[in-house]
N, C-alpha and C. Protein backbone atom coordinates (compact mmCIF):
# COMPACT_ATOMS: atom_id res chain seq x y z
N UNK A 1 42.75 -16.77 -7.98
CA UNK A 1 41.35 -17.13 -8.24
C UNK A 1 41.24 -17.62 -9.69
N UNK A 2 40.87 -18.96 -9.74
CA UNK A 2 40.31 -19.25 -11.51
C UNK A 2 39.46 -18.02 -12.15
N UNK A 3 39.49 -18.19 -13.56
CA UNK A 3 39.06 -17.26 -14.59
C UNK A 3 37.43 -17.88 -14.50
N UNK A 4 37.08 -18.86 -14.32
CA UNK A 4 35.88 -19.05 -14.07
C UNK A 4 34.72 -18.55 -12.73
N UNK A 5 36.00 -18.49 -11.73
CA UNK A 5 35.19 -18.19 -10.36
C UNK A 5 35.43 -16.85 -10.39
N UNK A 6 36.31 -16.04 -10.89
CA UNK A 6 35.83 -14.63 -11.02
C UNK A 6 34.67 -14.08 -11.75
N UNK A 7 34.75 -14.79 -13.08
CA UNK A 7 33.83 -14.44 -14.29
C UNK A 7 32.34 -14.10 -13.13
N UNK A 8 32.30 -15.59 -12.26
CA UNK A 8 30.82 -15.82 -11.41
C UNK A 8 31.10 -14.78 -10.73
N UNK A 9 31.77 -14.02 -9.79
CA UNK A 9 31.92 -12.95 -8.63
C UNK A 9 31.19 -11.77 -9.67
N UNK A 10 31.68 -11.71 -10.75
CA UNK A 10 31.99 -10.37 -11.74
C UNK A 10 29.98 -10.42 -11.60
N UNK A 11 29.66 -11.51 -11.96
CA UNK A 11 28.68 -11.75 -12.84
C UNK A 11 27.51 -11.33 -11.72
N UNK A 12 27.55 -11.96 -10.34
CA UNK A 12 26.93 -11.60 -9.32
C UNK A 12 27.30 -10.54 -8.73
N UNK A 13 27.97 -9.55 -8.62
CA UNK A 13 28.27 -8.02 -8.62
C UNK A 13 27.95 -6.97 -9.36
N UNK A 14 27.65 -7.12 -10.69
CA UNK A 14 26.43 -6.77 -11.37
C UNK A 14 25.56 -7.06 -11.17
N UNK A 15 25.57 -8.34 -11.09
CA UNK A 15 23.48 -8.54 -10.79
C UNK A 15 23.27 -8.14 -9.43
N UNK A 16 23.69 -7.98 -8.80
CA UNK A 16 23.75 -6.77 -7.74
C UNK A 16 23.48 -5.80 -7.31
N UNK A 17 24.34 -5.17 -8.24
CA UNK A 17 24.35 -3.53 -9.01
C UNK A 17 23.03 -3.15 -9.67
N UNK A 18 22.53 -3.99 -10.30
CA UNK A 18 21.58 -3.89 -11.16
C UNK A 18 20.44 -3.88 -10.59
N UNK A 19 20.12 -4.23 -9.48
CA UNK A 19 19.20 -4.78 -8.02
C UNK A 19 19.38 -3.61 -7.57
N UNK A 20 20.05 -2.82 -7.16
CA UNK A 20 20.06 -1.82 -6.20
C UNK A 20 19.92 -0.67 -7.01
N UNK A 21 20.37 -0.59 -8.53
CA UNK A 21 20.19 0.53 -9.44
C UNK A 21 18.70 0.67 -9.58
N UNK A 22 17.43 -0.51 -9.75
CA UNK A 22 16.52 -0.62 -10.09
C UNK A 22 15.87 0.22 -8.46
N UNK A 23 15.74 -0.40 -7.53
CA UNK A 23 15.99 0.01 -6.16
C UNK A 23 15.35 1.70 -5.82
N UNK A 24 16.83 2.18 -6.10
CA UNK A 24 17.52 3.18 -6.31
C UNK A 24 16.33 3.99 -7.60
N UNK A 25 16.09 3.55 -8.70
CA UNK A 25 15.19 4.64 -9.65
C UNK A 25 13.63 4.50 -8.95
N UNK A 26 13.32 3.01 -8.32
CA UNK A 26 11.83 3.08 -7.71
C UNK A 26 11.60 3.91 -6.60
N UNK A 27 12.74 4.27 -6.02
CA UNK A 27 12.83 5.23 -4.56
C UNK A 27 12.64 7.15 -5.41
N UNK A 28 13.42 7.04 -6.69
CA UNK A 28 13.35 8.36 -7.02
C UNK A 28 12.33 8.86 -7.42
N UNK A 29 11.73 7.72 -8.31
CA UNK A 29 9.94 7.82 -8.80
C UNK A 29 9.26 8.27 -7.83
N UNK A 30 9.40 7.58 -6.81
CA UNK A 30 8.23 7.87 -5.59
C UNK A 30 8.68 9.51 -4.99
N UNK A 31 9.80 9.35 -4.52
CA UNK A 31 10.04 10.93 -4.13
C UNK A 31 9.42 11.55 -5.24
N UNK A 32 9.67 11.55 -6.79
CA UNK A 32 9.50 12.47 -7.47
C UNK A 32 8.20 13.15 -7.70
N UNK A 33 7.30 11.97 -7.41
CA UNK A 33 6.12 11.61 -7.60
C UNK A 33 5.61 12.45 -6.44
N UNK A 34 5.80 12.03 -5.19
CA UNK A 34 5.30 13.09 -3.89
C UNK A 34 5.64 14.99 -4.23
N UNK A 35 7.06 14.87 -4.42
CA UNK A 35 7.19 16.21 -4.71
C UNK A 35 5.94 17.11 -6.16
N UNK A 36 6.03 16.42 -7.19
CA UNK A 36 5.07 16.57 -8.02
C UNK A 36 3.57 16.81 -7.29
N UNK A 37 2.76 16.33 -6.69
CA UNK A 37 1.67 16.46 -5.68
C UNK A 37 1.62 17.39 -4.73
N UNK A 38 3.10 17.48 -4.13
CA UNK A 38 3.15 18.66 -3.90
C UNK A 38 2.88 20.15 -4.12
N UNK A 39 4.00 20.02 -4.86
CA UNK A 39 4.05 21.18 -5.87
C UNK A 39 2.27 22.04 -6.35
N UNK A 40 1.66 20.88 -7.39
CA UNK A 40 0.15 20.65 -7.52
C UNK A 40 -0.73 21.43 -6.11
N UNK A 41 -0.60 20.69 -4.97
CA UNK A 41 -1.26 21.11 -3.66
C UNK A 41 -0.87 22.71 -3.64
N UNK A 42 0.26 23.19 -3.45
CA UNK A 42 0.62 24.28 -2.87
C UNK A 42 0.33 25.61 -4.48
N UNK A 43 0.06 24.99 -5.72
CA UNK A 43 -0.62 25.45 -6.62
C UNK A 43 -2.40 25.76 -6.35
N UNK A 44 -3.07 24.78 -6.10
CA UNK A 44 -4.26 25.05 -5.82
C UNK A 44 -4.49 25.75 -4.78
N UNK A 45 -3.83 25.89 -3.68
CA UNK A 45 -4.14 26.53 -2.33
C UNK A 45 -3.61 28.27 -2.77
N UNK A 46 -3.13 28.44 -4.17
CA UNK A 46 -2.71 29.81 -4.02
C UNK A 46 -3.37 30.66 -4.83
């Protein structure tokens, strides 16, 4: 493989990565976020 057409593979495999990392922290927010409300709910009810 040329040093150029890897550099591009490399380059789009991160930007990738970086797509699914972002992904990946908006999915944890939201869980974290429900659990937090949670938590809150089962505070007021006690």
């Amino acid at each position: 493989m040329l040093k150029l057409e890897k550099q591009i593979e490399i380059g789009r495999e991160a930007h990738r990565r970086r797509l699914e990392a972002r992904r990946l922290s908006e999915e944890a927010d939201k869980v974290l976020e429900e659990a937090q409300a949670e938590i809150e709910r089962m505070i007021d009810y006690s």
